[in-house]
Protein backbone atom coordinates (compact mmCIF):
# COMPACT_ATOMS: atom_id res chain seq x y z
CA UNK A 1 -15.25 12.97 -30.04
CA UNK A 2 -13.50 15.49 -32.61
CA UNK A 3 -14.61 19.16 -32.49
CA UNK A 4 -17.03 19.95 -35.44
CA UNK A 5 -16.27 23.32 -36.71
CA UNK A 6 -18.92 24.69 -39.34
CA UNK A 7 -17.94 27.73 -41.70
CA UNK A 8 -21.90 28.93 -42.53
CA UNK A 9 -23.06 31.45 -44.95
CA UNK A 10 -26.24 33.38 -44.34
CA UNK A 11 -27.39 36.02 -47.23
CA UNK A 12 -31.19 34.96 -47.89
CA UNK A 13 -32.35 38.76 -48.01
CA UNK A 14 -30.49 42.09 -46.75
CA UNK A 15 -27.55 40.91 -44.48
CA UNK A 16 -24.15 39.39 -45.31
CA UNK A 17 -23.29 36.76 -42.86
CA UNK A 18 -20.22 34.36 -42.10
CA UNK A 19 -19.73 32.52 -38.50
CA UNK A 20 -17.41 29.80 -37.61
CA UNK A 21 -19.95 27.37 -35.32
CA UNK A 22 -18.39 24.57 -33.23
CA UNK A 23 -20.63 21.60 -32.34
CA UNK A 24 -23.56 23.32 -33.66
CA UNK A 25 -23.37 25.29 -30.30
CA UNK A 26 -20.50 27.45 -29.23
CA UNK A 27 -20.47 30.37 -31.49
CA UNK A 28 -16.28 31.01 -32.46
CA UNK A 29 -16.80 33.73 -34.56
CA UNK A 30 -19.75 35.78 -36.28
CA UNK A 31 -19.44 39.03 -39.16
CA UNK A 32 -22.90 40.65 -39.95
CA UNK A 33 -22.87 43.30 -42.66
CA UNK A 34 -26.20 44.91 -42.80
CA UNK A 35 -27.62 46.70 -45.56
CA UNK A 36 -30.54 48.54 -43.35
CA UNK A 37 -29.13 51.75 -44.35
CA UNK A 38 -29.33 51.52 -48.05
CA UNK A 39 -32.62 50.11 -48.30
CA UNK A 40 -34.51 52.44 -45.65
CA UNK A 41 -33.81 54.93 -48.58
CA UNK A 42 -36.34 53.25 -50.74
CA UNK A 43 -38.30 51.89 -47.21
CA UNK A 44 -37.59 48.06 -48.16
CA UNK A 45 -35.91 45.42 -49.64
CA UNK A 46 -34.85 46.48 -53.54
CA UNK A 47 -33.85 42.94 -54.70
CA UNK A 48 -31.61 43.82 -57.12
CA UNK A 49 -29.80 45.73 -55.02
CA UNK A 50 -29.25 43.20 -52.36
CA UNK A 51 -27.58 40.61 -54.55
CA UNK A 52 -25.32 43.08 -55.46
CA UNK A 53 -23.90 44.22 -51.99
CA UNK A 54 -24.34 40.59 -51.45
CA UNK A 55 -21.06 40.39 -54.19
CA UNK A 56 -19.37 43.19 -52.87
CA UNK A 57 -19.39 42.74 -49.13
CA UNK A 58 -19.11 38.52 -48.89
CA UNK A 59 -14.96 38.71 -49.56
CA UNK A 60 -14.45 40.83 -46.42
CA UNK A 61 -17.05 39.70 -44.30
CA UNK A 62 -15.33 36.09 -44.82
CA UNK A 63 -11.94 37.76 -43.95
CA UNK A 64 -13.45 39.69 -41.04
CA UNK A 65 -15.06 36.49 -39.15
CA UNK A 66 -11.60 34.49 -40.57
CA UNK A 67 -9.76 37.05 -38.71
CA UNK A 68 -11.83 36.67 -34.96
CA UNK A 69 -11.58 33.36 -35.42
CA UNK A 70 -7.80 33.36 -35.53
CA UNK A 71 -8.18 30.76 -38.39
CA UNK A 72 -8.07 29.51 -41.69
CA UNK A 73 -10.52 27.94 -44.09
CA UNK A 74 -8.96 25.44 -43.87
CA UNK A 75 -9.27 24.71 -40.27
CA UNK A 76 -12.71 24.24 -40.68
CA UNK A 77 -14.72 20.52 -41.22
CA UNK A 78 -17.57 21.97 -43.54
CA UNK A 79 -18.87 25.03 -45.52
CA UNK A 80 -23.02 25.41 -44.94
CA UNK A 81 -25.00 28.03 -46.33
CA UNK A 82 -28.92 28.74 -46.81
CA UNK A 83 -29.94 28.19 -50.07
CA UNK A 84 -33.69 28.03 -49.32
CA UNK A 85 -35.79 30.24 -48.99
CA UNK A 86 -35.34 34.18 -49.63
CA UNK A 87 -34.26 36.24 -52.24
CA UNK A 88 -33.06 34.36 -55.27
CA UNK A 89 -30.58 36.77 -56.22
CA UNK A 90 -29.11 37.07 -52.86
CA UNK A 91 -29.60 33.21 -51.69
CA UNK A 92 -26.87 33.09 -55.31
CA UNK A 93 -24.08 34.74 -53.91
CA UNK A 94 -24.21 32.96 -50.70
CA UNK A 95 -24.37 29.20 -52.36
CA UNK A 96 -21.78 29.86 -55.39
CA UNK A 97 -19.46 31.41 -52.68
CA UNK A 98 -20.13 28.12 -50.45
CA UNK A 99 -19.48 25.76 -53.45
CA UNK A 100 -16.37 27.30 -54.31
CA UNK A 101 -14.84 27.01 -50.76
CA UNK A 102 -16.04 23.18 -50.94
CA UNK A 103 -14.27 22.41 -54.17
CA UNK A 104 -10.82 24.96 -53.27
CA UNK A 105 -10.52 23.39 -49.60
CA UNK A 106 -12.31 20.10 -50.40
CA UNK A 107 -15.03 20.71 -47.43
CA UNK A 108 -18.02 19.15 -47.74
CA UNK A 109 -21.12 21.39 -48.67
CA UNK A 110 -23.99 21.60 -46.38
CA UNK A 111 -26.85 22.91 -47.73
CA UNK A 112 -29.43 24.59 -45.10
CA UNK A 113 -33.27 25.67 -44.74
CA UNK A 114 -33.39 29.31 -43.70
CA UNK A 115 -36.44 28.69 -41.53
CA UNK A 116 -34.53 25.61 -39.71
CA UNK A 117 -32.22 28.01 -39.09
CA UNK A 118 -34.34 30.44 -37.48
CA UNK A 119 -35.81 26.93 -35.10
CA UNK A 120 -32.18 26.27 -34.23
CA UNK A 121 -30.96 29.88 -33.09
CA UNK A 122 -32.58 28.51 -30.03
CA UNK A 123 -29.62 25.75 -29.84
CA UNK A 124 -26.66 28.31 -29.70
CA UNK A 125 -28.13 29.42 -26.02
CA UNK A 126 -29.78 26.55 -25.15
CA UNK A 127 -30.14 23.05 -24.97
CA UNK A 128 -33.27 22.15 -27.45
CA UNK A 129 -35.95 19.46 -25.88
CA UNK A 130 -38.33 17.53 -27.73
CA UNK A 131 -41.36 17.18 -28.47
CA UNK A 132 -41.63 21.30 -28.41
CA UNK A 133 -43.74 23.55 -30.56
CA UNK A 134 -41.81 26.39 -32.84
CA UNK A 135 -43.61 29.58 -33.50
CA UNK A 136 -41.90 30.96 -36.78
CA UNK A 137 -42.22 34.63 -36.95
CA UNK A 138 -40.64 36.55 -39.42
CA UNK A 139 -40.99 38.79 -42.50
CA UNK A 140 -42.10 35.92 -44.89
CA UNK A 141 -43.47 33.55 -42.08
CA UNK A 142 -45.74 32.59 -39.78
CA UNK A 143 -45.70 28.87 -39.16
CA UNK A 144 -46.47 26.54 -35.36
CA UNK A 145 -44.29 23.60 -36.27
CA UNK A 146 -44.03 20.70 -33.95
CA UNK A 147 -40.82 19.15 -33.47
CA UNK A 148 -40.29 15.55 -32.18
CA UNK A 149 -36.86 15.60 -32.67
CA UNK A 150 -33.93 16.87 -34.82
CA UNK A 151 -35.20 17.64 -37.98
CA UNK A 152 -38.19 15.78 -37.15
CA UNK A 153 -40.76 18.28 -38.37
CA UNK A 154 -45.24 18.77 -38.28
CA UNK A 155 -46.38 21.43 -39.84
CA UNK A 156 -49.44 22.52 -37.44
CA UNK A 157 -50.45 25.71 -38.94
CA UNK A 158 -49.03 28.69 -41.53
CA UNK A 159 -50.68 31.92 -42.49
CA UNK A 160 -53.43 32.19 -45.27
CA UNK A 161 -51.90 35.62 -46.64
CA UNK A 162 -49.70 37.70 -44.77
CA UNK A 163 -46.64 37.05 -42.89
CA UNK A 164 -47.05 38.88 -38.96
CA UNK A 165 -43.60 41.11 -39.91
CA UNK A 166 -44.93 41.62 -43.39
CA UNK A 167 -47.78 43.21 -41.50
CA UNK A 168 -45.38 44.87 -39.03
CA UNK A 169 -44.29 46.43 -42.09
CA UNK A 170 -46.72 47.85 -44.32
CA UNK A 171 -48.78 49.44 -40.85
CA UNK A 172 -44.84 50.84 -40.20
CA UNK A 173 -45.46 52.51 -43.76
CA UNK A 174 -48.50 53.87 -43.55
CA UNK A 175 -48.31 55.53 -40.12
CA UNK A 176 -45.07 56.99 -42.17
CA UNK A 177 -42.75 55.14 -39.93
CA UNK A 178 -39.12 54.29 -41.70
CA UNK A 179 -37.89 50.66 -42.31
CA UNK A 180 -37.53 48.64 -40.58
CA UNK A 181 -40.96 48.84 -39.69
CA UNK A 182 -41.00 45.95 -37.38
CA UNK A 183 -38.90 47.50 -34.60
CA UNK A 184 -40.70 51.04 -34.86
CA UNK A 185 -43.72 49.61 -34.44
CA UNK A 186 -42.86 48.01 -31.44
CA UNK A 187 -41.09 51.29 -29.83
CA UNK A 188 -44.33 53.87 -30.51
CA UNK A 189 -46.61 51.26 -29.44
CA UNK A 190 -44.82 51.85 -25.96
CA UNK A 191 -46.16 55.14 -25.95
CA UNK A 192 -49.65 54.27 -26.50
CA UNK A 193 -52.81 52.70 -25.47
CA UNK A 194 -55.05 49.95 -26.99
CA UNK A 195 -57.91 52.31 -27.84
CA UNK A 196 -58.72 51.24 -31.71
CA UNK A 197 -61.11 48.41 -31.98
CA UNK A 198 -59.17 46.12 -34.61
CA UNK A 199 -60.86 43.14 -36.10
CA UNK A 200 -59.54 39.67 -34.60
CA UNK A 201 -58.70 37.64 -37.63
CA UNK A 202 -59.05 33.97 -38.76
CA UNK A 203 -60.86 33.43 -35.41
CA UNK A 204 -61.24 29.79 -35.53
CA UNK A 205 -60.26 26.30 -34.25
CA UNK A 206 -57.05 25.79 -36.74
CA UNK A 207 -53.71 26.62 -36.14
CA UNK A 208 -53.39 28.59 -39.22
CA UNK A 209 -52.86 32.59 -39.34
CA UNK A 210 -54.06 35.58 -41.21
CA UNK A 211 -52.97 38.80 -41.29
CA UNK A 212 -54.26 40.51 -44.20
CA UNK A 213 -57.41 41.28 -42.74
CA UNK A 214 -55.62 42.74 -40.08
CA UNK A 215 -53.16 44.99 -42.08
CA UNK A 216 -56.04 46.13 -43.94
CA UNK A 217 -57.94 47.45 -41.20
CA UNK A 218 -55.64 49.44 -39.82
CA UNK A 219 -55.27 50.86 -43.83
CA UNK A 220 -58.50 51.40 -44.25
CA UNK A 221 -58.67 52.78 -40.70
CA UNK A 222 -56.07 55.39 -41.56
CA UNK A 223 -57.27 56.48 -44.68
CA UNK A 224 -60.92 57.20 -43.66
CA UNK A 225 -60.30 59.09 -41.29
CA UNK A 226 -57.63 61.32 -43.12
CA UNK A 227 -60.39 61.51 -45.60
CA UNK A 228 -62.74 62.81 -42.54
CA UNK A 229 -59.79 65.60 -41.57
CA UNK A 230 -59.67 63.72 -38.40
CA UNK A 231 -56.15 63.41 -36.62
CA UNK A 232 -55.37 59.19 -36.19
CA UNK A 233 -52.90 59.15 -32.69
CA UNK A 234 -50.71 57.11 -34.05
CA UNK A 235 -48.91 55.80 -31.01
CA UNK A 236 -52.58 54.51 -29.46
CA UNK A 237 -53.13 52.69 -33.17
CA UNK A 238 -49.35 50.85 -32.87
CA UNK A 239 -50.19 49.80 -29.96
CA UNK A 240 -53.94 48.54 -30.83
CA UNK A 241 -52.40 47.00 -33.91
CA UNK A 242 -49.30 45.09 -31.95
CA UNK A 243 -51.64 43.87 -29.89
CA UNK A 244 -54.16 42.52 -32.32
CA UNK A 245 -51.13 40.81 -34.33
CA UNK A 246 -49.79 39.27 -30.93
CA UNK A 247 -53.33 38.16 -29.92
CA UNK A 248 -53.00 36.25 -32.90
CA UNK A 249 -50.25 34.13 -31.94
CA UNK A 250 -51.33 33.74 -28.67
CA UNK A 251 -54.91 32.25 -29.49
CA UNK A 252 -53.23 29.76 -31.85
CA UNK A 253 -50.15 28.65 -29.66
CA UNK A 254 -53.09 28.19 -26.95
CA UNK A 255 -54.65 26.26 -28.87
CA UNK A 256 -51.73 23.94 -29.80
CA UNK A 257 -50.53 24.07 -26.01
CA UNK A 258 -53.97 22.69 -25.01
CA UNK A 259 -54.33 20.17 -27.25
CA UNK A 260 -50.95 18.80 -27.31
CA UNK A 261 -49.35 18.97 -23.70
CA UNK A 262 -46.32 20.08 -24.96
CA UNK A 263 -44.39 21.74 -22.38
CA UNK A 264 -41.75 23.89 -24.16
CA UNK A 265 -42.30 26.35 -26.79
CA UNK A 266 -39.59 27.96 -29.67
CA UNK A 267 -40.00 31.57 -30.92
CA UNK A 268 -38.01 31.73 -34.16
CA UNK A 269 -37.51 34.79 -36.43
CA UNK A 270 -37.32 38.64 -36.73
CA UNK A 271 -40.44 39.11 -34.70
CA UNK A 272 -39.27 36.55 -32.17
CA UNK A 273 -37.16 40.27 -30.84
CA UNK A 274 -40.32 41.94 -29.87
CA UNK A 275 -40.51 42.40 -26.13
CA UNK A 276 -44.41 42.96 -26.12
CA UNK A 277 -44.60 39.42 -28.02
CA UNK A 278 -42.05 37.88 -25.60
CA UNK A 279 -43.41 39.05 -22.32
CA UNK A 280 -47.41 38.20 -23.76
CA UNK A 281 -46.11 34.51 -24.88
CA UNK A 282 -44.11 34.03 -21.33
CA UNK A 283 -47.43 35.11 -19.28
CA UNK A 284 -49.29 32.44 -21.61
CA UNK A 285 -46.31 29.82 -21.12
CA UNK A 286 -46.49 30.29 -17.70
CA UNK A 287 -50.53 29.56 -17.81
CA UNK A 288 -49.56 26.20 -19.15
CA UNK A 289 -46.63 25.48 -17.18
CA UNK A 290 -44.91 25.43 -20.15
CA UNK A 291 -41.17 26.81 -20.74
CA UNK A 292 -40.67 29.81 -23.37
CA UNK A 293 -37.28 29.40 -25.16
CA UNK A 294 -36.26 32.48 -27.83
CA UNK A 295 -32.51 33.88 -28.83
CA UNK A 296 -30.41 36.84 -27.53
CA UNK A 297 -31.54 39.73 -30.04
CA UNK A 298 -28.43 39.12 -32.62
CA UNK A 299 -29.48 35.63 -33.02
CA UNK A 300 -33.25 36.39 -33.92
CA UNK A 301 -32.65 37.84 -36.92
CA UNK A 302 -30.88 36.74 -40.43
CA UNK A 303 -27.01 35.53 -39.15
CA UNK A 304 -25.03 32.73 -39.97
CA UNK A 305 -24.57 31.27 -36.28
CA UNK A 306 -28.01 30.20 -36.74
CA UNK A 307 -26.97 28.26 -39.91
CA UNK A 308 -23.79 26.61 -38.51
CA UNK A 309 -26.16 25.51 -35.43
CA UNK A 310 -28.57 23.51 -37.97
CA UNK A 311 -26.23 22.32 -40.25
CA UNK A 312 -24.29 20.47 -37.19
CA UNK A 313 -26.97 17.30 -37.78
CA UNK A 314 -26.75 17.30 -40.84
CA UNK A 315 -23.26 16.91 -40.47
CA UNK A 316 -23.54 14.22 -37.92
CA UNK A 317 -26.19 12.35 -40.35
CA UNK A 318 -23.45 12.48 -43.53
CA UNK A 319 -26.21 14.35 -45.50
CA UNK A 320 -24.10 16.78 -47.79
CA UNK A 321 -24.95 18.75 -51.06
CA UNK A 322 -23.30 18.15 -54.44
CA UNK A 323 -21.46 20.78 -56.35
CA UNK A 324 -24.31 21.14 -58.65
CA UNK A 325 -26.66 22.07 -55.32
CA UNK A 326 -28.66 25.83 -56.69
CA UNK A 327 -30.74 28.56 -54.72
CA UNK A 328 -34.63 28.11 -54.18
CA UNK A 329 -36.33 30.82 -53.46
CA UNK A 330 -39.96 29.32 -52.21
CA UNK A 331 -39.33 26.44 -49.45
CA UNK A 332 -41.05 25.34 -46.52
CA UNK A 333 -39.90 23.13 -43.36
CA UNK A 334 -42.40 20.33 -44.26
């Protein structure tokens, strides 16, 4: 069988991405252009200013991962890009740069779900096995997705409110930690101890999430007792919150692991990097005899590999976008 090779497009939110994917597995060549640096001056995301580096940077990251490759766009079988869900603004640039490669080189336009991306990361590394259960953690999402197959899709549980690295985020903030809060979190919680009694949240039998409640606490927490003059050690509540959040997942993937069988499990997303969430889930895994699969670190957050890798079965299947395919900013899996 013919080698597939899949020019994607990745620019959902704050990073410029182009990879060449072949088979929807080996990984020929990747560009990321972050924009961390611009936006930890305003400590997040400025829309506005995303699509616009979005314009400015997509030209040369093309010609950068064009020029690891060794290759022309024309080499290439198909053009894929996310166009759900993210940033509007930004999720623009990517598709009307995608459909104009289509109609120049007459490629046929893939059109990709940014969360389905996240699932089949996984799929550059390793081989993915079905049925499996995919823990979505990112930014915007907490969702436990089974999967029976490829794109065969059950929703099994999203958050109420709050995404877990929206969380991440806004506790990052007020403990006056800079953006990204996510990974700062995670490296002061190292040098503390769960002493803070947080509230577990959405303690029931569902497999949905909640993290408001959560975020709030620790908030409210912090407030009161600057209020009080008291001194908050702000290493001890990082770690008190991380754990709360991660107890979270781990009471709802149990859950699903007992009452399904299932036997491997799929972190997907931002989060899916945190090595406090990886070794908790692969001690919980192990309980169940179940396998843990998650990405190298470049891989869990936004890139394009991710959307060459699950726009390959799509390409298999024949199902391609038309020229008039737009952006949509709210999308789920299911």
């Amino acid at each position: 069988m013919k080698d597939v090779l899949i020019l994607s497009i990745e620019s959902s939110c704050d990073e410029t991405s182009i990879a060449i994917v072949k088979n929807g597995c080996d990984v020929v060549a990747l560009s990321i252009l972050s924009q961390m640096d611009t936006h930890a001056n305003y400590g997040g995301v400025v829309p506005e200013i995303a699509s616009r580096m979005h314009t400015e940077n997509i030209t040369i990251v093309l010609e950068d991962v064009l020029n690891k490759a060794n290759m022309k766009v024309s080499d290439v079988d198909a053009i894929a890009v996310t166009a759900e869900p993210g940033l509007l603004g930004s999720l623009l640039v990517g598709v009307e740069f995608a459909k104009v490669l289509s109609y120049v080189y007459k490629k046929p336009l893939i059109k990709v779900n940014h969360l389905i991306g996240h699932i089949y990361a996984n799929k550059l590394e390793n081989k993915l096995t079905f049925p499996n259960l995919s823990l979505i953690i990112s930014g915007g999402h907490t969702e436990l997705i089974k999967m029976t197959g490829d794109y065969e899709f059950e929703l099994l549980g999203e958050t109420q409110d709050d995404a877990i690295g929206e969380a991440f985020d806004k506790v990052a903030r007020v403990l006056g930690l800079k953006y990204p809060g996510g990974p700062n979190i995670e490296k002061l919680a190292f040098e503390g101890e769960n002493t803070y009694n947080l509230p577990k949240v959405l303690n029931d039998e569902s497999y949905n999430f909640s993290y408001s409640g959560l975020k709030s606490s620790v908030i409210n927490l912090v407030h009161n007792e600057t209020q009080r003059g008291n001194t908050i050690n702000k290493a001890n509540l990082a770690c008190s919150f991380q754990t709360a959040a991660v107890n979270e997942l781990k009471r709802k993937l149990e859950l699903a692991l007992k009452n399904t069988g299932i036997k491997d499990v799929i972190i997907a997303g931002g989060v899916s990097a945190n090595k406090f969430l990886r070794n908790e889930l692969t001690d919980l895994c192990a309980k169940y005899n179940a396998k843990l699969n998650y990405p190298s670190f470049i891989y869990c957050t936004d890139n394009a590999a991710m959307i060459g890798a699950a726009a390959y079965p799509l390409y298999l299947k024949g199902e391609f976008a038309n020229l008039d395919l737009n952006a949509n900013s709210n999308a789920n899996i299911c």
